[in-house]
N, C-alpha and C. Protein backbone atom coordinates (compact mmCIF):
# COMPACT_ATOMS: atom_id res chain seq x y z
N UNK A 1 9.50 -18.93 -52.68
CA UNK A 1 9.74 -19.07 -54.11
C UNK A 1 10.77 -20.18 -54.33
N UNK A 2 10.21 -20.62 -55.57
CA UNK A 2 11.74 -21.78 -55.50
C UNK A 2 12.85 -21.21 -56.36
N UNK A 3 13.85 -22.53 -56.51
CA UNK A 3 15.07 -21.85 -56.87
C UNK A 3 14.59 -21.31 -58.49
N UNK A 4 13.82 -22.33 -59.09
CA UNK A 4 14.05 -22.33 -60.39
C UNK A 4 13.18 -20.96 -60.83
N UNK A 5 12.15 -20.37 -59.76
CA UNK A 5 11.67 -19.45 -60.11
C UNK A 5 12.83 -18.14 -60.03
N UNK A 6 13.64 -17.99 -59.45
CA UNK A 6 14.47 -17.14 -58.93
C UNK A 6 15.21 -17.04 -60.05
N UNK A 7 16.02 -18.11 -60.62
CA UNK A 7 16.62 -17.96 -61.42
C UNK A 7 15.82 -17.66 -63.08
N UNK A 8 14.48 -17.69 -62.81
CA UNK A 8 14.03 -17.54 -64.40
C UNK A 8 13.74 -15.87 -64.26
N UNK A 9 13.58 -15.35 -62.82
CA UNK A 9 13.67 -14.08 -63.24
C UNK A 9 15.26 -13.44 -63.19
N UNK A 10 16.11 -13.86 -62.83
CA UNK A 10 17.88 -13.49 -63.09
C UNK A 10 17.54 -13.57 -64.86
N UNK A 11 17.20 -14.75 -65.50
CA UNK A 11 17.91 -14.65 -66.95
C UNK A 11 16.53 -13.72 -67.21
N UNK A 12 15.53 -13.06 -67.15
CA UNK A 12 14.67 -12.06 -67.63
C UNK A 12 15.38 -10.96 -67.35
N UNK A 13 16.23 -10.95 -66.25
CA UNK A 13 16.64 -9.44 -66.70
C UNK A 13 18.22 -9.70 -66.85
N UNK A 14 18.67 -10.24 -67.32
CA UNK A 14 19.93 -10.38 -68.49
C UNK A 14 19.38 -9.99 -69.58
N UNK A 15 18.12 -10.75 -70.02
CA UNK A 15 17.88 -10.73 -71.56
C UNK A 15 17.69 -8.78 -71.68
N UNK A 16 17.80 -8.45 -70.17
CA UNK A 16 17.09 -6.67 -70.36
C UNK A 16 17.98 -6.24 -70.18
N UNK A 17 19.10 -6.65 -70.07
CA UNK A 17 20.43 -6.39 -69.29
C UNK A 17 20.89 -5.72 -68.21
N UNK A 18 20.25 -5.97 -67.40
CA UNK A 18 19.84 -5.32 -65.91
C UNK A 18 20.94 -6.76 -65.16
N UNK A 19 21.93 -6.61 -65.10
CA UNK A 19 22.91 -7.60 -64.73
C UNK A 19 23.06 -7.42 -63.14
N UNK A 20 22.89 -6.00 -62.82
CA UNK A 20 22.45 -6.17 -61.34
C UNK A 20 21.76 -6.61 -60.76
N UNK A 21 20.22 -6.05 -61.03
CA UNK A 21 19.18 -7.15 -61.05
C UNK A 21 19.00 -8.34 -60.95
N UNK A 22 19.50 -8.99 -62.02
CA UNK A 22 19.94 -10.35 -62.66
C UNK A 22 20.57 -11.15 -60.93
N UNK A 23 21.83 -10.54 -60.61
CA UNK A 23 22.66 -11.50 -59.73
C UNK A 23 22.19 -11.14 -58.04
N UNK A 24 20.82 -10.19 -57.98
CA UNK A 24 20.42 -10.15 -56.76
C UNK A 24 19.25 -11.27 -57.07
N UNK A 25 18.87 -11.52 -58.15
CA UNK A 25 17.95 -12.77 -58.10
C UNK A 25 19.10 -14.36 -57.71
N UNK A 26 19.72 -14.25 -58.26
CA UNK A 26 20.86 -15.17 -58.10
C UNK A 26 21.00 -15.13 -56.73
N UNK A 27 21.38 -13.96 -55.97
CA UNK A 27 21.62 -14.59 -54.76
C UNK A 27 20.62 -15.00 -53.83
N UNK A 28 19.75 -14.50 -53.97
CA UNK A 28 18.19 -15.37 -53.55
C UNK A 28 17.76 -16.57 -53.59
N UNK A 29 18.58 -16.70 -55.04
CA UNK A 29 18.72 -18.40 -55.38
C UNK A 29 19.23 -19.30 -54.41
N UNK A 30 20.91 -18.57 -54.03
CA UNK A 30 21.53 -19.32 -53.38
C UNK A 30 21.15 -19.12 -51.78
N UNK A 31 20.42 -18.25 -51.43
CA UNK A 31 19.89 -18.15 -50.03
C UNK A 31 18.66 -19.08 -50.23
N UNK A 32 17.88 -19.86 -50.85
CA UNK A 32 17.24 -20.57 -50.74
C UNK A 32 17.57 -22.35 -50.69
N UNK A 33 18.86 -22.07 -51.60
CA UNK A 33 19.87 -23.70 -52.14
C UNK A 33 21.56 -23.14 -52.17
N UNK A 34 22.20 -22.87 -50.62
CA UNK A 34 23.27 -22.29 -50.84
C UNK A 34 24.21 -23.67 -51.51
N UNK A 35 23.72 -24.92 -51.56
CA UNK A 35 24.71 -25.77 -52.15
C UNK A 35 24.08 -26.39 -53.26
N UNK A 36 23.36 -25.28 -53.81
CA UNK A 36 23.35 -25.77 -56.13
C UNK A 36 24.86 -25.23 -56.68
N UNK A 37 25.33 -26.20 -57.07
CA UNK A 37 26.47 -25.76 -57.49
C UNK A 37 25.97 -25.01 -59.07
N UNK A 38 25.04 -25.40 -60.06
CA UNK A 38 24.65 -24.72 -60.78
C UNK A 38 24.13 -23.33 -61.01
N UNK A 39 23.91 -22.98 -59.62
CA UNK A 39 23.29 -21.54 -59.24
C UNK A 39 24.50 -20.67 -59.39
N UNK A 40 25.46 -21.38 -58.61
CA UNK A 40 26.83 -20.84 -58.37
C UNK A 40 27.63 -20.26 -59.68
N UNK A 41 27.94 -21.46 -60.67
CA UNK A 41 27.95 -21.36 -62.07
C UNK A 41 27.39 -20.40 -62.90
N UNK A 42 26.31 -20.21 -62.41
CA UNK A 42 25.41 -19.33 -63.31
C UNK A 42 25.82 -17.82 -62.52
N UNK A 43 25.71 -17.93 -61.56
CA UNK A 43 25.72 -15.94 -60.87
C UNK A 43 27.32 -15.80 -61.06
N UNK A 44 28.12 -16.89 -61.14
CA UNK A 44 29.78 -16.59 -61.47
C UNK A 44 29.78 -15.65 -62.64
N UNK A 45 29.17 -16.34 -63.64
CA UNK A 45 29.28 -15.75 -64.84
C UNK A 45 28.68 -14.56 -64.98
N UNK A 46 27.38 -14.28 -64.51
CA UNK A 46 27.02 -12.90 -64.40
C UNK A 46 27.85 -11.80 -63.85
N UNK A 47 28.29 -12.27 -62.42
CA UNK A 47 29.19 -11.19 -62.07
C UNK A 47 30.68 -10.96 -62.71
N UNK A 48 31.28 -12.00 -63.62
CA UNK A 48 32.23 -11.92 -64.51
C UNK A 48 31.93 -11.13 -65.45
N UNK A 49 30.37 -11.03 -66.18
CA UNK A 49 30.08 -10.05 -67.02
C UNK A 49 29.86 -8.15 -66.76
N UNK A 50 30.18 -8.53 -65.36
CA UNK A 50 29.63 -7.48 -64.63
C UNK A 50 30.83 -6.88 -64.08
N UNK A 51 32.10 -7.53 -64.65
CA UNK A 51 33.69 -6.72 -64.02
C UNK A 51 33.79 -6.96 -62.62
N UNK A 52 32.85 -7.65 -61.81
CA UNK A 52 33.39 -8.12 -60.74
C UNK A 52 33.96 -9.70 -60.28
N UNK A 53 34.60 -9.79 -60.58
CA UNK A 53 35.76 -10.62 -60.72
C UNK A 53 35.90 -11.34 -59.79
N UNK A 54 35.99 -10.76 -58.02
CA UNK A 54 36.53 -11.34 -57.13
C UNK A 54 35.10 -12.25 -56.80
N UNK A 55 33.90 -11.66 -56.80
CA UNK A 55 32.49 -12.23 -56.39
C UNK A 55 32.67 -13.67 -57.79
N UNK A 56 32.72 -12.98 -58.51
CA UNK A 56 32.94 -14.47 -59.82
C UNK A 56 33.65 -15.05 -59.49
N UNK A 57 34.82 -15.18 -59.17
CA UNK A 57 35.99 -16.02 -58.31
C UNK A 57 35.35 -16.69 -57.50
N UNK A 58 34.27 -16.28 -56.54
CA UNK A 58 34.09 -17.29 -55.44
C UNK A 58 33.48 -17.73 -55.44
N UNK A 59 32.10 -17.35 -56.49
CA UNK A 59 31.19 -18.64 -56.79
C UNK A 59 31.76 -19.81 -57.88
N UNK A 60 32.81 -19.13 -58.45
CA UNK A 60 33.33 -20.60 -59.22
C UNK A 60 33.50 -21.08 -58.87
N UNK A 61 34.43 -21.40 -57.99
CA UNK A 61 35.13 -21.79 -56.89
C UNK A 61 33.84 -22.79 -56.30
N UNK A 62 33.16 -22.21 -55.78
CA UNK A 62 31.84 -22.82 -55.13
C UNK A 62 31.39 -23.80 -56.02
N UNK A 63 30.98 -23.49 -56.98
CA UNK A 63 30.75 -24.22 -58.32
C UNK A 63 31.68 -25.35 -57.68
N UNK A 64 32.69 -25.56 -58.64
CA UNK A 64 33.62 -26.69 -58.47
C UNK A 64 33.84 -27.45 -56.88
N UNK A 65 33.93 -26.83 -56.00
CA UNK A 65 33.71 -27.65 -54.74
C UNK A 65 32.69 -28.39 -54.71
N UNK A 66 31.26 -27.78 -54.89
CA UNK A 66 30.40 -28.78 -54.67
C UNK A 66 30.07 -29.88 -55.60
N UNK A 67 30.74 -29.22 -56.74
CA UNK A 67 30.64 -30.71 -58.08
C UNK A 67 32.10 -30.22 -58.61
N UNK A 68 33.00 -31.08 -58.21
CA UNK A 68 34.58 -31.32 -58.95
C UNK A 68 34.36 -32.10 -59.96
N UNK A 69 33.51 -32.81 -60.30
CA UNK A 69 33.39 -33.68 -61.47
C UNK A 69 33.32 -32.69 -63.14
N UNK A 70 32.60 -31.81 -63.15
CA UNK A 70 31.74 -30.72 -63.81
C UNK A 70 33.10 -29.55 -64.70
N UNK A 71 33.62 -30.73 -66.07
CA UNK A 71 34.71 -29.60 -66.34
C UNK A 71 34.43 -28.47 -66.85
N UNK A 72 33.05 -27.94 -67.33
CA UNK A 72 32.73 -26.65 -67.96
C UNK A 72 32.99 -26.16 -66.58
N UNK A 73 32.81 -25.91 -65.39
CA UNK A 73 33.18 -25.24 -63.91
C UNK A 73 34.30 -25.01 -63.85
N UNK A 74 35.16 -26.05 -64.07
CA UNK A 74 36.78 -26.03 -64.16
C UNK A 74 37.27 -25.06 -64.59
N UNK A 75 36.85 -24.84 -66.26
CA UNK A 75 36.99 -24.36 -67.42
C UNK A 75 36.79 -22.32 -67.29
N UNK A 76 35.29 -22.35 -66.45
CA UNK A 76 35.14 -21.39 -66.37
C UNK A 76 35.92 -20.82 -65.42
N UNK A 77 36.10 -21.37 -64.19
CA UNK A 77 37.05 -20.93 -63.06
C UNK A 77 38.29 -20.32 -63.59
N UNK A 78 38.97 -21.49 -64.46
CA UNK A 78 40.30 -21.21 -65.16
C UNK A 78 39.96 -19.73 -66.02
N UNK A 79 38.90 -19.07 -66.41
CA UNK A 79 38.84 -17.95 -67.33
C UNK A 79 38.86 -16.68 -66.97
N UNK A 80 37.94 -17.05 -65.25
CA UNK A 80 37.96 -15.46 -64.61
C UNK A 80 39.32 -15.70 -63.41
N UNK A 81 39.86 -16.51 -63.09
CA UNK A 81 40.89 -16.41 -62.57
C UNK A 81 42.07 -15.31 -63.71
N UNK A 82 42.26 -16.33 -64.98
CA UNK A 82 42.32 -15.73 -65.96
C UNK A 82 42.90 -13.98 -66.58
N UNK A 83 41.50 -14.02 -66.32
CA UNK A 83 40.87 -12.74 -66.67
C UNK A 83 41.03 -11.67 -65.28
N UNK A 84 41.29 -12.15 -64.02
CA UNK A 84 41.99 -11.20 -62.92
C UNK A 84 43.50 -11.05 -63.43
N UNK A 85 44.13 -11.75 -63.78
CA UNK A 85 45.68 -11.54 -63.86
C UNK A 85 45.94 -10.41 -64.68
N UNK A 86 44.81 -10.74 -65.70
CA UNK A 86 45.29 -9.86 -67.11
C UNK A 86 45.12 -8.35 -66.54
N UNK A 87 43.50 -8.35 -65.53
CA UNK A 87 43.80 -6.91 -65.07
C UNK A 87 44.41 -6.42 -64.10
N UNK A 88 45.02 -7.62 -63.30
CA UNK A 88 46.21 -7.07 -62.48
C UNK A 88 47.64 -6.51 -63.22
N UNK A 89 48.16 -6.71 -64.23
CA UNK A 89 48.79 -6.83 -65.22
C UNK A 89 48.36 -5.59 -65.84
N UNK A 90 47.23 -5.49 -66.60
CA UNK A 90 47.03 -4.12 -66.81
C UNK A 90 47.66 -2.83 -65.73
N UNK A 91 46.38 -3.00 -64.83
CA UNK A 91 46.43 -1.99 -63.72
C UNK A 91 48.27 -1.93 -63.47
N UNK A 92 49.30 -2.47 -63.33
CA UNK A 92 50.66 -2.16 -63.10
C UNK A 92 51.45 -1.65 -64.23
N UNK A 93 50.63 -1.97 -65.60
CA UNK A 93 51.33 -1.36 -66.61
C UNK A 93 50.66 0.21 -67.41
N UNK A 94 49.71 -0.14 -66.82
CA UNK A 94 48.14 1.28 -67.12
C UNK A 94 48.17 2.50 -66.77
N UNK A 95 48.47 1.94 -65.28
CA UNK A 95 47.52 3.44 -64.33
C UNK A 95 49.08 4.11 -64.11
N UNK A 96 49.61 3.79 -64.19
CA UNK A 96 51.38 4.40 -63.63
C UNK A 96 52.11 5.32 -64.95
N UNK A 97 52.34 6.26 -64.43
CA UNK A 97 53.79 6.87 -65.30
C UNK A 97 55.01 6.79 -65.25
N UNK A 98 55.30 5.90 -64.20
CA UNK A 98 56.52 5.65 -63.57
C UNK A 98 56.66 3.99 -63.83
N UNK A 99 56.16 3.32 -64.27
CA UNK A 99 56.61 2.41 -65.03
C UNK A 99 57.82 1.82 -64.91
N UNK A 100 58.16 0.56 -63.95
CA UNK A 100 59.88 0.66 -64.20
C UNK A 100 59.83 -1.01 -64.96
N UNK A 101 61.35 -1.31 -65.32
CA UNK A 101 61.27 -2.65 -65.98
C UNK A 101 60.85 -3.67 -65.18
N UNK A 102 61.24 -4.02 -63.89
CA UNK A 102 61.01 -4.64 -62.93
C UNK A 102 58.98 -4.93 -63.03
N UNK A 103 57.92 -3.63 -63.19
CA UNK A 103 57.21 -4.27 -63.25
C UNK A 103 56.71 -4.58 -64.52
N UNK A 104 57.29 -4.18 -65.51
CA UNK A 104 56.41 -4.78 -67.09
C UNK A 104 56.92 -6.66 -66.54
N UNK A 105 58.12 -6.81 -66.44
CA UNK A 105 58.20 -8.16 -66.37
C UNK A 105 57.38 -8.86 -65.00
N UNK A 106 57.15 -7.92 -64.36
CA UNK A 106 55.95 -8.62 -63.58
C UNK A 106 55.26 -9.16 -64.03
N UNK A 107 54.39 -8.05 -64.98
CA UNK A 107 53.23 -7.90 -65.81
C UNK A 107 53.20 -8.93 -66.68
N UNK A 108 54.19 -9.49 -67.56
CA UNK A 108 54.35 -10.61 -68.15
C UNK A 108 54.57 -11.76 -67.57
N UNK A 109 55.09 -11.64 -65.96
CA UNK A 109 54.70 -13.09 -65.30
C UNK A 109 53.42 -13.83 -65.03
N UNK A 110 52.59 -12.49 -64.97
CA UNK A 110 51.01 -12.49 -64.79
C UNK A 110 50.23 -12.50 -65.99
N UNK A 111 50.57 -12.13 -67.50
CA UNK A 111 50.22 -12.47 -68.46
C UNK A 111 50.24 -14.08 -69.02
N UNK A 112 51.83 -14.37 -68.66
CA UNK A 112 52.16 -15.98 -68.88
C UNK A 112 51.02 -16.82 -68.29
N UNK A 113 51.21 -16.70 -67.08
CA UNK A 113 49.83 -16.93 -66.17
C UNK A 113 48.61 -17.23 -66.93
N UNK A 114 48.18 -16.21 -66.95
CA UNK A 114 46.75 -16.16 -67.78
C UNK A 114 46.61 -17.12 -69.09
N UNK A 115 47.60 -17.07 -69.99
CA UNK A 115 47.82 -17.15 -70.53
C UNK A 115 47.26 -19.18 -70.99
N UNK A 116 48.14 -19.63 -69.91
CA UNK A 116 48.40 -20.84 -69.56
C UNK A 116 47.41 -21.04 -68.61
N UNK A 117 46.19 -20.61 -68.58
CA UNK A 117 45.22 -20.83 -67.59
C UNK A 117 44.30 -20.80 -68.58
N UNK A 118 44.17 -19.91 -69.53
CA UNK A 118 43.13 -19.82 -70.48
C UNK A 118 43.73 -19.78 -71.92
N UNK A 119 44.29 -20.85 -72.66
CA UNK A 119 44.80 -20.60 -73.44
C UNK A 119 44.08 -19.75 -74.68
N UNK A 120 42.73 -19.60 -74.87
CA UNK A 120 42.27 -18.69 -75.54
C UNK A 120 41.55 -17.18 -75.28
N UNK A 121 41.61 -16.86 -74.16
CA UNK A 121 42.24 -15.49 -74.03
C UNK A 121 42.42 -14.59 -74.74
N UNK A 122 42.20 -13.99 -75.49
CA UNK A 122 42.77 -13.06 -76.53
C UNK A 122 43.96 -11.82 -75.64
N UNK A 123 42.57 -11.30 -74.89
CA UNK A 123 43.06 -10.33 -74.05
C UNK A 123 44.64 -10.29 -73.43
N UNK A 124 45.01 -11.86 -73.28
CA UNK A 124 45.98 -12.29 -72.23
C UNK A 124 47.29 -11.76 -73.45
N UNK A 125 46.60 -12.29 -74.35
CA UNK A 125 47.82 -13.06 -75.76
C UNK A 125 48.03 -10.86 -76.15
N UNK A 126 47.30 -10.55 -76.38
CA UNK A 126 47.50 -8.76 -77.14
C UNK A 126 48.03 -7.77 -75.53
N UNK A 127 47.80 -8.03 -74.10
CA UNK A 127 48.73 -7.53 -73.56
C UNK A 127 50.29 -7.97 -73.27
N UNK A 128 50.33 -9.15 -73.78
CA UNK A 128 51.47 -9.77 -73.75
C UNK A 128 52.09 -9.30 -74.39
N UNK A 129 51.79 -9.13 -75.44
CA UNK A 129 52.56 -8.43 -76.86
C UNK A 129 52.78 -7.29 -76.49
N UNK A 130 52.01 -6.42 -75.95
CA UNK A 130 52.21 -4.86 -75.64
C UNK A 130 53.19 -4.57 -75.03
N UNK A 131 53.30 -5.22 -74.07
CA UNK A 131 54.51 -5.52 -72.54
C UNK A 131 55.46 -5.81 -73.11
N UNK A 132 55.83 -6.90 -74.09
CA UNK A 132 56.84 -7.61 -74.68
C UNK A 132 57.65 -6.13 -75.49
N UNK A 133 56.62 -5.59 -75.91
CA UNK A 133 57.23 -4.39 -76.78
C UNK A 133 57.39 -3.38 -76.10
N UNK A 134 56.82 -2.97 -74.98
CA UNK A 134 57.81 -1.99 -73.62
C UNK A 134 58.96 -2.46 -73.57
N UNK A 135 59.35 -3.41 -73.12
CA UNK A 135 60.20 -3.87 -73.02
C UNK A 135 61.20 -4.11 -73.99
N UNK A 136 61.21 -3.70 -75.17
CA UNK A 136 61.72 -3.65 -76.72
C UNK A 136 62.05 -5.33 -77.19
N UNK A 137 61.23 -6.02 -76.51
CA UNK A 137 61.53 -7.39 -77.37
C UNK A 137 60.31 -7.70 -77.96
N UNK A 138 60.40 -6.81 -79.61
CA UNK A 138 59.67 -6.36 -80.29
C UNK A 138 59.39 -8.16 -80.99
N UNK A 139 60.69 -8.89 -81.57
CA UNK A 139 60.20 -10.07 -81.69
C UNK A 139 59.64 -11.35 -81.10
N UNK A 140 59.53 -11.41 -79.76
CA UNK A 140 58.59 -12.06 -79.09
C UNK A 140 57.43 -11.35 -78.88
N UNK A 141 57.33 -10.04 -78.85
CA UNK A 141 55.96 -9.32 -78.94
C UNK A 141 55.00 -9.88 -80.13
N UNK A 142 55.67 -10.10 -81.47
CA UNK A 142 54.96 -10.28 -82.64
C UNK A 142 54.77 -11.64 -82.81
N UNK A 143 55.69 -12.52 -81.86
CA UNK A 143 55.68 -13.91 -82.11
C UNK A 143 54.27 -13.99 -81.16
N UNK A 144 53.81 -13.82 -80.26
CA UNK A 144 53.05 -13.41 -79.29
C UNK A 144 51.45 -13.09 -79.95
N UNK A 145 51.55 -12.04 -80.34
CA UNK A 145 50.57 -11.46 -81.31
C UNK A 145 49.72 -12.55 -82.52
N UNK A 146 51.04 -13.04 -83.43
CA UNK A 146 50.58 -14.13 -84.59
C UNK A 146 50.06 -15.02 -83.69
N UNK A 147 50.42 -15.81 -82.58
CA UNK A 147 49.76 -16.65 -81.87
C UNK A 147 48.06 -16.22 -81.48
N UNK A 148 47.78 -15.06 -81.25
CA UNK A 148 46.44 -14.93 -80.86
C UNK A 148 45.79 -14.39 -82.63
N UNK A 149 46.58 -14.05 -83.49
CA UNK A 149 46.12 -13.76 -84.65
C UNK A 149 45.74 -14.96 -85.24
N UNK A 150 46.25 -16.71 -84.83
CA UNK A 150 46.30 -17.35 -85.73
C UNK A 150 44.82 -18.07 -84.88
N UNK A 151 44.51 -17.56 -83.47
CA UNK A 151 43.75 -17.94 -82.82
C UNK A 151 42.39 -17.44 -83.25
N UNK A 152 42.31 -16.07 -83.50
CA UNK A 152 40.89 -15.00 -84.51
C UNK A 152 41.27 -14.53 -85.59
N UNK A 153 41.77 -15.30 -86.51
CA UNK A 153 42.02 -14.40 -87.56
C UNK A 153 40.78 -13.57 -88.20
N UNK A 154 39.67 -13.51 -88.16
CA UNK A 154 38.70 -12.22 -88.23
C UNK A 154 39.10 -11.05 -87.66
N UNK A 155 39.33 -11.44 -86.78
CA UNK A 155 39.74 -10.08 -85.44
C UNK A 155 40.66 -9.29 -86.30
N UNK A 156 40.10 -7.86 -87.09
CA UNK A 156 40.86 -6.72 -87.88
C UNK A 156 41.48 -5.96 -87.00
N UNK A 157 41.50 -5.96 -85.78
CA UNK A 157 41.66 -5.08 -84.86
C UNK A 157 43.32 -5.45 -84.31
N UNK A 158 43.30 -7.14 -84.17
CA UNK A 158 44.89 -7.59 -83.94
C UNK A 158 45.68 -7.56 -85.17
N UNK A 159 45.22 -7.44 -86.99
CA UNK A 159 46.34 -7.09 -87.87
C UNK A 159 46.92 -5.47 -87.35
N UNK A 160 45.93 -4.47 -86.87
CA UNK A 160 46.50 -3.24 -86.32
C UNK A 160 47.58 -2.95 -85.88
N UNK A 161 47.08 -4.16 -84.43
CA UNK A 161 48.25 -4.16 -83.76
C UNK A 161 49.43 -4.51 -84.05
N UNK A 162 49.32 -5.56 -84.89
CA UNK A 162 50.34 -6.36 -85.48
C UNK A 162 51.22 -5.01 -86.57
N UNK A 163 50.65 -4.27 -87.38
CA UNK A 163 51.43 -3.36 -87.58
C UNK A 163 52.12 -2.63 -87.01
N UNK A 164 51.09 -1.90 -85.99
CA UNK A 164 52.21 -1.03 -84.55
C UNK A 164 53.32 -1.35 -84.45
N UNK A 165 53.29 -3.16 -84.05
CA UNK A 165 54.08 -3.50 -83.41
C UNK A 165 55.43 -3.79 -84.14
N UNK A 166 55.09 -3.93 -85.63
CA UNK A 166 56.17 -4.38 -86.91
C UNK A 166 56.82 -3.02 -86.98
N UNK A 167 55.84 -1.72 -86.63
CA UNK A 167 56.48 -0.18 -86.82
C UNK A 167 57.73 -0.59 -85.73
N UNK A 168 57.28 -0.44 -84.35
CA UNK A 168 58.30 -0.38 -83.42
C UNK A 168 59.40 -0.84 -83.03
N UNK A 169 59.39 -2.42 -83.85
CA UNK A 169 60.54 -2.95 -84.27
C UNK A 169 61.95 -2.26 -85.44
N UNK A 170 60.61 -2.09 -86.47
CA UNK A 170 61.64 -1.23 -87.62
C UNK A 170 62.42 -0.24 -87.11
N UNK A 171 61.52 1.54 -86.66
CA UNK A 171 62.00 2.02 -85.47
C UNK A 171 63.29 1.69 -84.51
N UNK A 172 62.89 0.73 -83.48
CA UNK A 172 64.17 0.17 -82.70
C UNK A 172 65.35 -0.23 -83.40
N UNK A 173 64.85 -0.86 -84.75
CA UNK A 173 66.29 -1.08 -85.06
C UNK A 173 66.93 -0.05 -86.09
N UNK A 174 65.99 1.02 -86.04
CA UNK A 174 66.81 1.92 -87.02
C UNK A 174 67.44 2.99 -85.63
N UNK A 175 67.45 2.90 -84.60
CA UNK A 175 68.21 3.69 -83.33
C UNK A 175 69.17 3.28 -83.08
């Protein structure tokens, strides 16, 4: 089979959303043309849609080695790299009850990160804020926040937050 057949059945079952499916055709692809950097590109993104992150990592990666010229590759690389920090960052501020300051400011070293890797991000910009406000620096939390608010202002979901976060300030400073 050739590549291009391989890959027209990957996007048939996206359109079904069978994303597993989808990136075992992909890799068939690349067992037939392990150096299309476009193949690479394309199953990155699937498995980015698919929460696996580290497999998206390495075909980007692949991507861009075999064509460094190619800045949408760049671009994308920069998003799921990205997009690992934010859930490394999560996962240290998430899964724990024990929580100490030492790692929220982790968490915000790895947000900054992201941040500055993908400057549109949403995700990066509303845990930043969250962290910022563990940490009771409620006004860089909100300075934080308006930045990704001024980025979607549709997004009804960040004025929310943006209240929370105006509560927890008021709050803090009425203690």
């Amino acid at each position: 089979m050739s590549t291009e057949t391989y890959i027209q059945k990957a996007y048939r079952c996206i359109l079904q959303n069978d994303f597993e499916e989808a990136l075992r055709w992909f890799e068939q692809a690349l067992q037939a043309d392990p150096g299309d950097a476009e193949v690479h590109y394309r199953c990155s993104i699937t498995y980015g849609r698919s929460d696996r992150l580290e497999m998206a990592i390495f075909h980007a990666e692949e991507a861009v080695r075999l064509q460094p010229d190619k800045p949408e590759y760049r671009l994308h690389l920069q998003h799921i790299k990205a997009a690992e920090l934010v859930r490394n960052a999560r996962k240290m501020v998430d899964s724990r009850q024990d929580v100490t300051p030492s790692d929220l400011y982790q968490a915000v070293t790895l947000l900054k990160s992201a941040v500055s890797m993908d400057p549109l991000h949403a995700q990066a910009y509303v845990w930043l804020a969250l962290v910022y406000s563990e940490l009771n620096e409620h006004a860089q939390a909100i300075s934080t926040l308006k930045e990704v608010i001024a980025l979607y202002p549709q997004e009804s979901g960040l004025q929310q937050i943006m209240e929370e976060l105006k509560q927890r300030l008021k709050s803090y400073m009425q203690d």
